[in-house]
Protein backbone atom coordinates (compact mmCIF):
# COMPACT_ATOMS: atom_id res chain seq x y z
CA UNK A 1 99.47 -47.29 142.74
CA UNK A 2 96.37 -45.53 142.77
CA UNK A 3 94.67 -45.81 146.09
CA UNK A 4 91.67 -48.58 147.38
CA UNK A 5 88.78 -47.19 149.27
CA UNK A 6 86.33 -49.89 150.89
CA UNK A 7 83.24 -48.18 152.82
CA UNK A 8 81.57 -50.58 155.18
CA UNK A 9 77.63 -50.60 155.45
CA UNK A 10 75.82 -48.13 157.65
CA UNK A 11 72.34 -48.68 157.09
CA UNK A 12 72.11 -50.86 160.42
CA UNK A 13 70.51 -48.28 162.96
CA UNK A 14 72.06 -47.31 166.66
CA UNK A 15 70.67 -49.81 169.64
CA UNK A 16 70.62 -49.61 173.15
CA UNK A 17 73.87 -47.68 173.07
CA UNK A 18 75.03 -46.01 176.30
CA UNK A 19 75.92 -42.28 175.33
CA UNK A 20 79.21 -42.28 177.99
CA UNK A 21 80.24 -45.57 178.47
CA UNK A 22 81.91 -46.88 181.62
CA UNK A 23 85.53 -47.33 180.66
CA UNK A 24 85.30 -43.13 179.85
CA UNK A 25 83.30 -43.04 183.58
CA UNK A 26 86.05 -44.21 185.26
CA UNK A 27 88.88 -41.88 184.05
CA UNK A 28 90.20 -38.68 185.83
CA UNK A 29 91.12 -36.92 183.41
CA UNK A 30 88.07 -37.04 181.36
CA UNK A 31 84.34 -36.20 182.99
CA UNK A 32 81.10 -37.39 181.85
CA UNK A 33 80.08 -33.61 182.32
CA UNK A 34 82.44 -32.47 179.79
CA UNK A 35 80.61 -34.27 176.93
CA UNK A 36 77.84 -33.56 174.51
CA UNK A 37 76.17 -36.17 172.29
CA UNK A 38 77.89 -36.49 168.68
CA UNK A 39 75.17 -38.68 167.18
CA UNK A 40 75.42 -37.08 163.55
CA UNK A 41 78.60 -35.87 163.40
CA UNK A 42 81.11 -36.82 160.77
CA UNK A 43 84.83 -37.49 162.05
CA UNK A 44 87.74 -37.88 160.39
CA UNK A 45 90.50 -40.51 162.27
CA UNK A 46 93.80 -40.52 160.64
CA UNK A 47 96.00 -44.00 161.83
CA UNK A 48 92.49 -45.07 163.34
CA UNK A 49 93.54 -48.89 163.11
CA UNK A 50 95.62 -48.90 166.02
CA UNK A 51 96.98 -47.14 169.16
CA UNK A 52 95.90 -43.60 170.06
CA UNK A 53 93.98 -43.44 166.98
CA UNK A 54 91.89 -46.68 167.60
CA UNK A 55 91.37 -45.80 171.26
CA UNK A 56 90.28 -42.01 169.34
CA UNK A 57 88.06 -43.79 167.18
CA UNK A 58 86.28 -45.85 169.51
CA UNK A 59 85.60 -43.14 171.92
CA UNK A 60 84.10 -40.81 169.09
CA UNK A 61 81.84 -44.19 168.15
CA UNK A 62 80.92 -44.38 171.29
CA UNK A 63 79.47 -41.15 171.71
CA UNK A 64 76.94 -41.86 168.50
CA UNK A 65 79.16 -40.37 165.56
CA UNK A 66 79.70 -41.28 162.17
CA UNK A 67 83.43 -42.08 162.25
CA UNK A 68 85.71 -43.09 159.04
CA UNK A 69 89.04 -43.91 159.89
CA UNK A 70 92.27 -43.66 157.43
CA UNK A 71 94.34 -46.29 156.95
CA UNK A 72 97.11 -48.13 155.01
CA UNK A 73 96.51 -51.72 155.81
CA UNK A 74 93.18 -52.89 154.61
CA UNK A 75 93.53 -56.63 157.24
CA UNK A 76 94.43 -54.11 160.08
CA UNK A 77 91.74 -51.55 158.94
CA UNK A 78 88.72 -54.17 158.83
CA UNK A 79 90.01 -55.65 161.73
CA UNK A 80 89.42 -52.17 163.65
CA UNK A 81 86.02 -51.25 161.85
CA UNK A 82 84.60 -54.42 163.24
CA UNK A 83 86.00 -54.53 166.54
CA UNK A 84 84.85 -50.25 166.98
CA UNK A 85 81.78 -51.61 166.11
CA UNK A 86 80.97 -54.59 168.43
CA UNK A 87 82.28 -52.55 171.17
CA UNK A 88 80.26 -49.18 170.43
CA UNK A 89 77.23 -50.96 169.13
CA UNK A 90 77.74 -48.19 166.38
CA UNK A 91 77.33 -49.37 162.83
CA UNK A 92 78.54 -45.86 161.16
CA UNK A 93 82.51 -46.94 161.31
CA UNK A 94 83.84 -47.00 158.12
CA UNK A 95 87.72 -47.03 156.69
CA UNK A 96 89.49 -45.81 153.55
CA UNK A 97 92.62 -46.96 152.43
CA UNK A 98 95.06 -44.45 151.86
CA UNK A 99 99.16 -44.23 152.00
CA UNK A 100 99.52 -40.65 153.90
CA UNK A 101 103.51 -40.39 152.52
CA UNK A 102 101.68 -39.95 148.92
CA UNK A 103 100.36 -36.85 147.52
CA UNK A 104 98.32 -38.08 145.38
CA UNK A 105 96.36 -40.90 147.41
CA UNK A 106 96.05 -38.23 150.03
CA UNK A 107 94.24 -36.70 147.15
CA UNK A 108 91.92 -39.31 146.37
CA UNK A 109 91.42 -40.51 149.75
CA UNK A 110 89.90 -36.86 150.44
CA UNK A 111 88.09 -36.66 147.01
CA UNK A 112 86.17 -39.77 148.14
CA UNK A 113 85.43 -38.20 151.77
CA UNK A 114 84.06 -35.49 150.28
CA UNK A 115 81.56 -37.58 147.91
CA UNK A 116 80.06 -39.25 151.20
CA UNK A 117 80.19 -36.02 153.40
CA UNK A 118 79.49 -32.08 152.42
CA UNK A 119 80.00 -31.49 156.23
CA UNK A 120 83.08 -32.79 158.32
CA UNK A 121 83.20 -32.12 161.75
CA UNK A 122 86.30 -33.19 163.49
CA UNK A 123 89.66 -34.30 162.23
CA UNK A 124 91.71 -35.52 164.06
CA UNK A 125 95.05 -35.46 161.99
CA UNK A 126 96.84 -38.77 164.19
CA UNK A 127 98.69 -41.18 162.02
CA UNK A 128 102.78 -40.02 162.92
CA UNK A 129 105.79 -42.31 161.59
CA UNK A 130 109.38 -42.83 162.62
CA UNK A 131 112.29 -44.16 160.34
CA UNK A 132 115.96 -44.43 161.58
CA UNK A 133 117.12 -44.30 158.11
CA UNK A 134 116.54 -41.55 155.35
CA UNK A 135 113.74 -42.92 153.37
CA UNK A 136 112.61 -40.23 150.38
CA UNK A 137 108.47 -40.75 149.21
CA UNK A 138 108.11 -40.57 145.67
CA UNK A 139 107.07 -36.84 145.90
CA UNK A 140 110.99 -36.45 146.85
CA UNK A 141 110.39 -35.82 150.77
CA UNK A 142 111.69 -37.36 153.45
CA UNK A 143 109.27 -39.58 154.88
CA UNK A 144 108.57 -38.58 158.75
CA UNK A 145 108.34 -34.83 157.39
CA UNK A 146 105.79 -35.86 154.82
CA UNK A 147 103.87 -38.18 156.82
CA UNK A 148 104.26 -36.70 160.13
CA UNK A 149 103.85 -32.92 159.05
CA UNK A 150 102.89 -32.48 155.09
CA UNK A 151 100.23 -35.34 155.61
CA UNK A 152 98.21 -32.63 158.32
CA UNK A 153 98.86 -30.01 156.22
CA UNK A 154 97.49 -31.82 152.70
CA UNK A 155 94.63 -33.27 154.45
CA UNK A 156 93.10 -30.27 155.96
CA UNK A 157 93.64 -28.10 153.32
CA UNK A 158 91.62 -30.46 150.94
CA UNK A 159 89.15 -31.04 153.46
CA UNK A 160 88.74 -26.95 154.44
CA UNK A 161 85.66 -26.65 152.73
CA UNK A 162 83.21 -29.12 154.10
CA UNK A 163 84.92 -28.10 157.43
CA UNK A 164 84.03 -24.71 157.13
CA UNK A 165 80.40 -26.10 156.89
CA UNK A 166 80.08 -27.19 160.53
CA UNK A 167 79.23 -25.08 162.92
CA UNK A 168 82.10 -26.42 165.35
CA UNK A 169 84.69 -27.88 163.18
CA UNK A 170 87.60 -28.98 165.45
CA UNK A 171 90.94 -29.74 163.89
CA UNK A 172 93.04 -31.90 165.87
CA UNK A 173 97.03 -32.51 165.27
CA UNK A 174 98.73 -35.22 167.38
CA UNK A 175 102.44 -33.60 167.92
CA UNK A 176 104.73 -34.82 170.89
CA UNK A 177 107.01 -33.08 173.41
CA UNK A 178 109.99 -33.95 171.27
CA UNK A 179 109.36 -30.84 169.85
CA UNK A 180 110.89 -29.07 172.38
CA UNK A 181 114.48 -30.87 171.27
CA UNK A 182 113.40 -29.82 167.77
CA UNK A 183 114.35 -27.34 164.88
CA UNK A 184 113.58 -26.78 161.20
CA UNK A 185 116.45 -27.19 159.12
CA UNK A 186 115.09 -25.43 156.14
CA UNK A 187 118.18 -25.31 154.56
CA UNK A 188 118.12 -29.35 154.47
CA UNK A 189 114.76 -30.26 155.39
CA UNK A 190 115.48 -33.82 154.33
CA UNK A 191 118.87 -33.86 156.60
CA UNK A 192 120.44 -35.42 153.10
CA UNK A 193 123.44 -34.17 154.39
CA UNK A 194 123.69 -35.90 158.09
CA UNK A 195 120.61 -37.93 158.51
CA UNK A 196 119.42 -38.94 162.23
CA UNK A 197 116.31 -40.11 163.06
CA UNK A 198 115.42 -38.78 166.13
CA UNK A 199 116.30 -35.10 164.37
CA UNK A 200 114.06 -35.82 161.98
CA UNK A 201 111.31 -37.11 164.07
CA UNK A 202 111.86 -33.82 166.49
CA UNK A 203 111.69 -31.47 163.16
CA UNK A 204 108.88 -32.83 161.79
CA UNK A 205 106.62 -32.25 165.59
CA UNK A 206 108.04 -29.03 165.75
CA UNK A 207 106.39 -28.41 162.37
CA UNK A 208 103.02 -29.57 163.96
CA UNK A 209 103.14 -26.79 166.55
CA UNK A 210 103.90 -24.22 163.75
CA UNK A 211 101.32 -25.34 161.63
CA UNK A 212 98.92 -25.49 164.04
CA UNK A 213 99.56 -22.00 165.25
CA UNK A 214 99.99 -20.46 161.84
CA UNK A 215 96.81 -21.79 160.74
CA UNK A 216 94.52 -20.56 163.56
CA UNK A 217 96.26 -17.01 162.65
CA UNK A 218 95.01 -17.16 159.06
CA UNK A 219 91.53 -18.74 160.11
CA UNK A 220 90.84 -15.61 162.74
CA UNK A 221 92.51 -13.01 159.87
CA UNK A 222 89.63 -14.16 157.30
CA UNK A 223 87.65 -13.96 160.34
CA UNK A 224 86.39 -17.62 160.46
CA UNK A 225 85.74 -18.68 164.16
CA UNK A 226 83.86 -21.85 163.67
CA UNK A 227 86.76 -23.82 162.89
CA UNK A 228 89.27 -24.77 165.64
CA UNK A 229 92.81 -26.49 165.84
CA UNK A 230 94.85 -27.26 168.96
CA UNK A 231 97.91 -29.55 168.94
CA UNK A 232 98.37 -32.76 171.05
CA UNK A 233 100.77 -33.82 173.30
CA UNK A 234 100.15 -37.74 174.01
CA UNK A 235 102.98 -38.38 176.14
CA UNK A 236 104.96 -41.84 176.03
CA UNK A 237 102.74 -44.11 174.96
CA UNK A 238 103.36 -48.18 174.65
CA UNK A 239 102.45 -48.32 170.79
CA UNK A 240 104.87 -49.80 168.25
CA UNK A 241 106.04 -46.70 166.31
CA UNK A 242 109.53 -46.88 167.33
CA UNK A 243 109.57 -50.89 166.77
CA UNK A 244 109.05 -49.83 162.78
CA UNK A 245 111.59 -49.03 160.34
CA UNK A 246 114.20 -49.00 162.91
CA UNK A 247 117.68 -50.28 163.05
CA UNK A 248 117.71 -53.14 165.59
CA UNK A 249 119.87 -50.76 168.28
CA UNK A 250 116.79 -48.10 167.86
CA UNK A 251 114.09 -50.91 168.53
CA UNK A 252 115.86 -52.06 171.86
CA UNK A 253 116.06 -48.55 173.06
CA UNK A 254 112.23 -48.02 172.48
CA UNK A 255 111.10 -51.43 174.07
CA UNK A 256 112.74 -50.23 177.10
CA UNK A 257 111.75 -46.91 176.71
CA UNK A 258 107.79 -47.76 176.56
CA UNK A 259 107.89 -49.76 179.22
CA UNK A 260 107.16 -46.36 181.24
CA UNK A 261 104.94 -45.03 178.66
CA UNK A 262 100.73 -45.20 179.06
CA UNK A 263 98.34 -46.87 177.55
CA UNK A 264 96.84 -45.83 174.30
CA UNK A 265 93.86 -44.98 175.74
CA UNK A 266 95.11 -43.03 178.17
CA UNK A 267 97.25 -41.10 175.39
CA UNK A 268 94.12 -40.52 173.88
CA UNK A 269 92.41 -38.59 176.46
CA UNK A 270 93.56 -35.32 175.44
CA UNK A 271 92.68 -36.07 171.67
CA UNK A 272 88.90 -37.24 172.73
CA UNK A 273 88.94 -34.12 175.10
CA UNK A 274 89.55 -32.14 172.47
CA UNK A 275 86.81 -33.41 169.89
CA UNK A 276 83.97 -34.27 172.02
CA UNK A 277 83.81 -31.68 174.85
CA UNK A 278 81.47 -29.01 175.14
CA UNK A 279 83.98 -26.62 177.14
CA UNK A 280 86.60 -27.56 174.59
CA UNK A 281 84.53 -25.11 171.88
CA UNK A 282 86.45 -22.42 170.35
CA UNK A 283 89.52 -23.16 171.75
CA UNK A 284 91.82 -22.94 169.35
CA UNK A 285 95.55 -22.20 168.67
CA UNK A 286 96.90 -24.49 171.54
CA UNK A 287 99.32 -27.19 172.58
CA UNK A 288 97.63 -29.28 175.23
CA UNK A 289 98.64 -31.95 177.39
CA UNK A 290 96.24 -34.01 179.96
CA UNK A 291 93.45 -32.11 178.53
CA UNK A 292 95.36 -29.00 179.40
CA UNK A 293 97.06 -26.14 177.30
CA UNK A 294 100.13 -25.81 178.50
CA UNK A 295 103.36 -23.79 176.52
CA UNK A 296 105.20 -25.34 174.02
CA UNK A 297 108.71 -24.71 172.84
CA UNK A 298 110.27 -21.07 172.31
CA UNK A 299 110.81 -21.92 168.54
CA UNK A 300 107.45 -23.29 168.32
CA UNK A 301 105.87 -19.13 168.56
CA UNK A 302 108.77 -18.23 165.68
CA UNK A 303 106.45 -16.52 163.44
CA UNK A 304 108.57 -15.94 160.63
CA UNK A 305 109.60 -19.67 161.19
CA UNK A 306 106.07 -20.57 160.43
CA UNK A 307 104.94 -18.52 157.59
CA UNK A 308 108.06 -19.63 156.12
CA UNK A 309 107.53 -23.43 157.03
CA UNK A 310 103.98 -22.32 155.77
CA UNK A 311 105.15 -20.72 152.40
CA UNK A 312 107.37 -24.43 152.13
CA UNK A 313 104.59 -26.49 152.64
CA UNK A 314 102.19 -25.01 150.13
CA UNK A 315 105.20 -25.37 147.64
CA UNK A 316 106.26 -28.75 148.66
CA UNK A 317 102.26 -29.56 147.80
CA UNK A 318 101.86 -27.52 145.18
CA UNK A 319 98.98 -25.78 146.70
CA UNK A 320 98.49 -21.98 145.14
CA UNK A 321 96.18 -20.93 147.95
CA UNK A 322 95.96 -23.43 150.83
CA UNK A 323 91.80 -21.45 151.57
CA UNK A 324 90.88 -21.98 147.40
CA UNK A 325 88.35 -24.82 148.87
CA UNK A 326 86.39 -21.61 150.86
CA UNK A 327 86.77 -19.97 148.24
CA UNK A 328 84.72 -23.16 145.88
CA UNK A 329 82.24 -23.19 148.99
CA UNK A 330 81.68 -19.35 148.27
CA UNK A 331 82.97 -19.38 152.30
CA UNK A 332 85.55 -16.43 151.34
């Protein structure tokens, strides 16, 4: 089904809008001092429509930018636009429609981006899925590796070239510290064979960390420094993602489970750290947690794991050369 893109208006102009507002004032983790004012700049909010992405969302429209968030469900989607809105008194929130397990709306969502922006300035690659039974997406992947991991990789390689034309592009991937129990099976990627959720799940964050740290290697080989990407570590955070697609024993386990996890807003921290802060500038090739970097797992800094998870990827897209959008943007 080819994919439905509604844009809201954003001809209304920015009132009376405090540049750090008071819920972002009271956090310790996060500083007033650390931010700069994003009036003008264009970010990109995978999953935006609820959770850490909303709470991402909201905090990047309440620092003045222009903020389009991705989503599948159009009532949940306008539902979030308006409510970012009201609460940011910021009128440039828009949402596209987009199903992140398919290639090809992944395709047209970021052919349409591209149409309303030449520059993007953060993406922040959020939207992550969980399935206790092997689902395949019509591309023939299994669906937490192709939303959770192919989804970053599609996205920003499509979106490379009007990311190359800000001056601070920040890439942001929202992994987890399940990585740690994690490992690619690239002999089975789709664990056809012995299927478990929580394997899958842990294979397709460890993938984030690669790809994160593979592609900062290839951006500083070309010798492009104005684009960054760091990976995320939320923590355990009460959202709903193990309440979907789960057997009923799996959706017990995570109610209990959350009950010690954080807020989403406080999960967000690290991703609003990230996008908005001045000291956060060229930082790149990281795994942070609490708006820290901190070391992620021994398999993670497998090179040869991630060129080859790399080489997959491309294949699995059927991307030639993941920097040909540079190379349209005479970049390379």
């Amino acid at each position: 089904m080819d994919s439905l893109y509604i844009k809201q208006s954003n001809s209304d102009q920015l009132k009376d809008r405090p540049i750090i507002p008071l819920r972002y004032k009271k956090s310790t983790l996060i500083s007033p001092k650390f931010f700069e004012f994003m009036e003008g700049k264009n970010c990109i909010v995978t999953g935006g429509n609820s959770g850490i992405g909303f709470e991402t969302a909201l905090a990047l429209a309440n620092f003045g930018a222009n903020v389009t968030i991705l989503s599948r469900n159009q009532e949940k989607a306008e539902a979030s636009v308006k409510s970012i809105k009201a609460k940011s008194q910021n009128n440039n929130v828009d949402y596209i429609l987009v199903d992140l397990s398919s290639q090809i709306s992944l395709k047209d969502a970021s052919n349409y981006i591209l149409k309303e922006y030449d520059k993007i300035d953060i993406l922040v690659n959020n939207a992550g899925a969980w399935f206790s039974k092997l689902e395949l997406t019509d591309d023939g992947v299994e669906r937490q590796l192709a939303v959770n991991h192919l989804a970053y990789f599609l996205l920003t390689h499509e979106l490379l070239g009007a990311l190359h034309n800000s001056d601070d592009a920040r890439i942001i991937c929202v992994g987890s510290d399940s990585h740690f129990h994690g490992k690619i099976h690239f002999e089975d990627l789709s664990l056809g064979k012995k299927y478990n959720g929580l394997k899958a799940y842990a294979q397709s964050k460890l993938a984030n960390a690669l790809f994160v740290y593979e592609l900062n290697r290839q951006l500083k080989s070309r010798g492009i420094h104005n684009i960054s990407i760091n990976c995320v570590q939320p923590g355990l955070v009460k959202t709903d993602i193990g309440l979907k697609h789960s057997i009923s024993l799996h959706g017990i386990i995570w109610r209990l489970r959350r009950m010690g996890g954080v807020s989403p807003a406080k999960g967000a921290e690290t991703s609003i750290y990230l996008a908005s802060a001045d000291e956060a500038k060229s930082q790149s090739g990281k795994y942070w947690d609490k708006c820290k970097p901190k070391p992620s797992s021994k398999r993670s800094y497998n090179t040869e794991d991630a060129i080859k998870l790399w080489n997959i990827s491309k294949d699995l897209c059927g991307i030639d050369d993941y920097f040909s959008p540079l190379i349209k943007e005479n970049h390379l």
